[in-house]
N, C-alpha and C. Protein backbone atom coordinates (compact mmCIF):
# COMPACT_ATOMS: atom_id res chain seq x y z
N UNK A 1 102.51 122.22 88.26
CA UNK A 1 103.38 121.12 87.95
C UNK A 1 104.51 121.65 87.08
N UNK A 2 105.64 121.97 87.78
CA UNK A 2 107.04 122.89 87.05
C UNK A 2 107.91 121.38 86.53
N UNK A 3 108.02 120.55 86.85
CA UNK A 3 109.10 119.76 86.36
C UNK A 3 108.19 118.40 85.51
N UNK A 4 109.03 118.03 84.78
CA UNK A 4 108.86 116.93 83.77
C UNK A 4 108.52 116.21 84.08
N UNK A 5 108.00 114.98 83.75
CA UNK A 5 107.25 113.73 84.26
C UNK A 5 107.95 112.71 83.17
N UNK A 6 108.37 111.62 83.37
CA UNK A 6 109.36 110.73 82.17
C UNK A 6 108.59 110.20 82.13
N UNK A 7 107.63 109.29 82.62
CA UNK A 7 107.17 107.87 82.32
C UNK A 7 105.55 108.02 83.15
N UNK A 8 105.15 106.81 83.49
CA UNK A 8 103.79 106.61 83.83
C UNK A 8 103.65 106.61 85.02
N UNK A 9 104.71 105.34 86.04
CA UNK A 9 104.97 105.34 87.50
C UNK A 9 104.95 107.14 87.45
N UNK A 10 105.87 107.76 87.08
CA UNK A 10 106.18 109.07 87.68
C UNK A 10 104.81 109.95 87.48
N UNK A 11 104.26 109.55 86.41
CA UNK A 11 102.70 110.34 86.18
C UNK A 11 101.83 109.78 87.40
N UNK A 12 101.59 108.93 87.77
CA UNK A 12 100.65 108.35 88.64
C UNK A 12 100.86 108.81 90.11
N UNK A 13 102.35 108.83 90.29
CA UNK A 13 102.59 109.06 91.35
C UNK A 13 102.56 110.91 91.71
N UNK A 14 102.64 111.36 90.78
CA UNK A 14 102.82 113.07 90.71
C UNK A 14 100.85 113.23 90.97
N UNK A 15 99.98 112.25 89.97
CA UNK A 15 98.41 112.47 90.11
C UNK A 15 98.54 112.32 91.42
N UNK A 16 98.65 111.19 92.04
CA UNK A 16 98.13 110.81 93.44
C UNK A 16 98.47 111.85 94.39
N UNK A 17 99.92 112.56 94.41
CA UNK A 17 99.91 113.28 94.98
C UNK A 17 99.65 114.63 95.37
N UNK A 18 98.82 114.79 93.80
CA UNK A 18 98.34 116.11 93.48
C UNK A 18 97.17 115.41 94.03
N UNK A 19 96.53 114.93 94.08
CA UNK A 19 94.98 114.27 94.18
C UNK A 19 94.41 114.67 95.78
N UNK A 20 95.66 114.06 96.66
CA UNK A 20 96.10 113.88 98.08
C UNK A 20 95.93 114.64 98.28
N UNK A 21 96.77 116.51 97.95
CA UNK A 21 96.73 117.66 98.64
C UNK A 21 95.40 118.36 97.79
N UNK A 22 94.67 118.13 96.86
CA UNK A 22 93.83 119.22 96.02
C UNK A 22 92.09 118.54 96.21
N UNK A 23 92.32 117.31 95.91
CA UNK A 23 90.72 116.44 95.80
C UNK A 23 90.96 114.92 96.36
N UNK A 24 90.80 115.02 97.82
CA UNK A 24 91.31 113.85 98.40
C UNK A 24 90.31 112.65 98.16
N UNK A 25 88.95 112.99 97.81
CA UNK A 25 87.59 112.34 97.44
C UNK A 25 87.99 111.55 96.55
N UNK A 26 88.82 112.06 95.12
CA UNK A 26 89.20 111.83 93.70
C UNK A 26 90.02 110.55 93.87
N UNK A 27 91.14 110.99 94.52
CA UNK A 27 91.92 109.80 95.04
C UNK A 27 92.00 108.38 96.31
N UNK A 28 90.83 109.00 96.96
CA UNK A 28 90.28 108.00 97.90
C UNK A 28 89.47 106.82 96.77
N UNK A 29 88.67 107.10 95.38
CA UNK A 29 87.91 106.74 94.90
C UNK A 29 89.05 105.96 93.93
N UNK A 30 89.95 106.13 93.60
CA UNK A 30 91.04 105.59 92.56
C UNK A 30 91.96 104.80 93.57
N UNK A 31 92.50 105.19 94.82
CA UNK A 31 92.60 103.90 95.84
C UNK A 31 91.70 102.58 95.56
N UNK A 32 90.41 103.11 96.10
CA UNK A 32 89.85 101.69 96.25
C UNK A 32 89.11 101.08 95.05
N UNK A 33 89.20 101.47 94.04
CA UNK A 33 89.04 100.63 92.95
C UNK A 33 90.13 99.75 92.58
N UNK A 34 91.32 100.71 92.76
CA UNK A 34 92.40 99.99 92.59
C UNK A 34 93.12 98.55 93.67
N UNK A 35 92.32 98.31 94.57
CA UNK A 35 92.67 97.88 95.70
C UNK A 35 91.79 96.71 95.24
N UNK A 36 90.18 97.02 94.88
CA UNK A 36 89.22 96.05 94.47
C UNK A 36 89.65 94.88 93.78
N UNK A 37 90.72 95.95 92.65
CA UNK A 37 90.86 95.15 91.08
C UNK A 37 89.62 94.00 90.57
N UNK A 38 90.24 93.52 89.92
CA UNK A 38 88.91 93.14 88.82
C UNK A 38 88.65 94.23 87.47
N UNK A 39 87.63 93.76 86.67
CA UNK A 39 87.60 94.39 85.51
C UNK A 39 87.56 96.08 85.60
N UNK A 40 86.85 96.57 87.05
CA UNK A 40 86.89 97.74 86.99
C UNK A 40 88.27 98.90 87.00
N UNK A 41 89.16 97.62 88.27
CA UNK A 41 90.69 98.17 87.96
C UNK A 41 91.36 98.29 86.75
N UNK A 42 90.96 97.19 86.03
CA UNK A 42 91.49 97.20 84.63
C UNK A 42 91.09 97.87 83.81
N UNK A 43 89.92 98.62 83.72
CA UNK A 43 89.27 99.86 82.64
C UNK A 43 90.09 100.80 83.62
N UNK A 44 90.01 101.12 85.04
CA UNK A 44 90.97 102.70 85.05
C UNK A 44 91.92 102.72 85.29
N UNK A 45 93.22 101.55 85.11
CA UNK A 45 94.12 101.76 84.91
C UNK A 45 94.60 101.57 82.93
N UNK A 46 93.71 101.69 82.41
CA UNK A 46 93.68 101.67 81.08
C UNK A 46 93.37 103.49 80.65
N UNK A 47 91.80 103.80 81.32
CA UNK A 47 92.09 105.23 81.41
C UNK A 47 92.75 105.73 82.19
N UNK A 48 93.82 105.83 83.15
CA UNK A 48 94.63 106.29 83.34
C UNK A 48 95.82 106.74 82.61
N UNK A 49 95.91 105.41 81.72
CA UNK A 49 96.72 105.53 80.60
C UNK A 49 96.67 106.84 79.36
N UNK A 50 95.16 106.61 79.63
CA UNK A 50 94.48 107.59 78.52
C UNK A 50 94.72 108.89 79.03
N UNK A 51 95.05 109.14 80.06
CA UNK A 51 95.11 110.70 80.68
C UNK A 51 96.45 110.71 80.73
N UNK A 52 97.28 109.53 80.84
CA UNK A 52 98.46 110.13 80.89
C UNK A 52 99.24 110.28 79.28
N UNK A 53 98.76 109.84 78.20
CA UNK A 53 98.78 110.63 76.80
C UNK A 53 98.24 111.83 76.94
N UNK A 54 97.09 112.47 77.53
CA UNK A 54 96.73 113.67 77.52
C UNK A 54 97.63 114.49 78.13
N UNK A 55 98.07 114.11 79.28
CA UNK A 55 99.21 114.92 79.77
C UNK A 55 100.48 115.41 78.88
N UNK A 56 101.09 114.27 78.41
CA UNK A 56 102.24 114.23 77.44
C UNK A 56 101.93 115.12 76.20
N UNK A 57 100.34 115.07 75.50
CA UNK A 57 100.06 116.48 74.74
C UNK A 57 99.99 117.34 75.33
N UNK A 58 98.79 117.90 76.33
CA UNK A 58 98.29 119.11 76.72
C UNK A 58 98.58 119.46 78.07
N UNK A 59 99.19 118.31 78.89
CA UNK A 59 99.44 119.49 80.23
C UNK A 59 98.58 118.45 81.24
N UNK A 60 99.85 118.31 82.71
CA UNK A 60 99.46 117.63 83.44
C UNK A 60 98.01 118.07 84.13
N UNK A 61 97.41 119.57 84.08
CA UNK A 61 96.11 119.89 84.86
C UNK A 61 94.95 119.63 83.83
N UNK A 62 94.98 119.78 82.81
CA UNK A 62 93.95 118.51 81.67
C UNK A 62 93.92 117.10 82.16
N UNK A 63 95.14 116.64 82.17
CA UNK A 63 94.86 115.23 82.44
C UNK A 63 94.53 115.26 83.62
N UNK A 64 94.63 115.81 84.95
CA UNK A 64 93.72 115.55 86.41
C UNK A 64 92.18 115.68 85.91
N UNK A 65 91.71 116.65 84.80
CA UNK A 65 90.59 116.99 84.51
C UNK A 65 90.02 115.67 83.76
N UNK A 66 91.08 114.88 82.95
CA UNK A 66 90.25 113.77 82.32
C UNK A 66 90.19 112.53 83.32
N UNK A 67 91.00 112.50 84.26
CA UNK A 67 91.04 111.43 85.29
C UNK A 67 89.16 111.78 85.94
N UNK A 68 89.22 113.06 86.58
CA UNK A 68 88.20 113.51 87.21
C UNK A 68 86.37 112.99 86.50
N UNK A 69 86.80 113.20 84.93
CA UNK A 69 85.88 113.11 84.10
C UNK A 69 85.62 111.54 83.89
N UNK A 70 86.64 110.55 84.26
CA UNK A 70 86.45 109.09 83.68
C UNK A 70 85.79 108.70 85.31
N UNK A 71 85.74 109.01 86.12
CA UNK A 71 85.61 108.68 87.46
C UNK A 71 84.36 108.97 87.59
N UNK A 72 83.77 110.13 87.16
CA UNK A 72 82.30 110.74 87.25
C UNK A 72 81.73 110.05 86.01
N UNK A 73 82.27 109.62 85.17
CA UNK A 73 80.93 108.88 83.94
C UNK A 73 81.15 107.48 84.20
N UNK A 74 82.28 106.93 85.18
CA UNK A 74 81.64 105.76 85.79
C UNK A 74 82.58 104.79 85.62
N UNK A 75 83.00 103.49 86.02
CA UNK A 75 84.04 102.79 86.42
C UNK A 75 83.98 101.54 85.10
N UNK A 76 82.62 101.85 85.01
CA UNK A 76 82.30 100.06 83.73
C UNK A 76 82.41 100.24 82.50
């Protein structure tokens, strides 16, 4: 990931498409939660949030790693 990311749309959309070509599983699974909505949409688009502060400190391939990590300890 060589270029800057300004905002959140642009973070989400740079994940998804990193997600798309690297761990299509990752992002098939953040589709359809997101599609579900309900409380579960609303906790990971909250941690989403949370990864995309991680990014803005440490680097957009941490935050795929904390996306990866909120997905595997579970949606609730």
């Amino acid at each position: 990931m060589n270029k800057h990311i300004s905002g959140f749309r642009q973070y989400i959309k740079a994940l998804m498409d990193h997600l798309e070509k690297n761990d299509p599983d990752t992002k098939k699974k953040i589709d359809e939660t997101l599609v579900k909505g309900g409380k579960e949409a609303d906790a990971l688009m909250d941690r989403l949030q949370y990864c995309y502060r991680v990014y803005l400190i440490i680097g957009f391939h941490k935050s795929v790693e904390c996306v990866k990590h909120f997905l595997e300890w579970g949606q609730g």
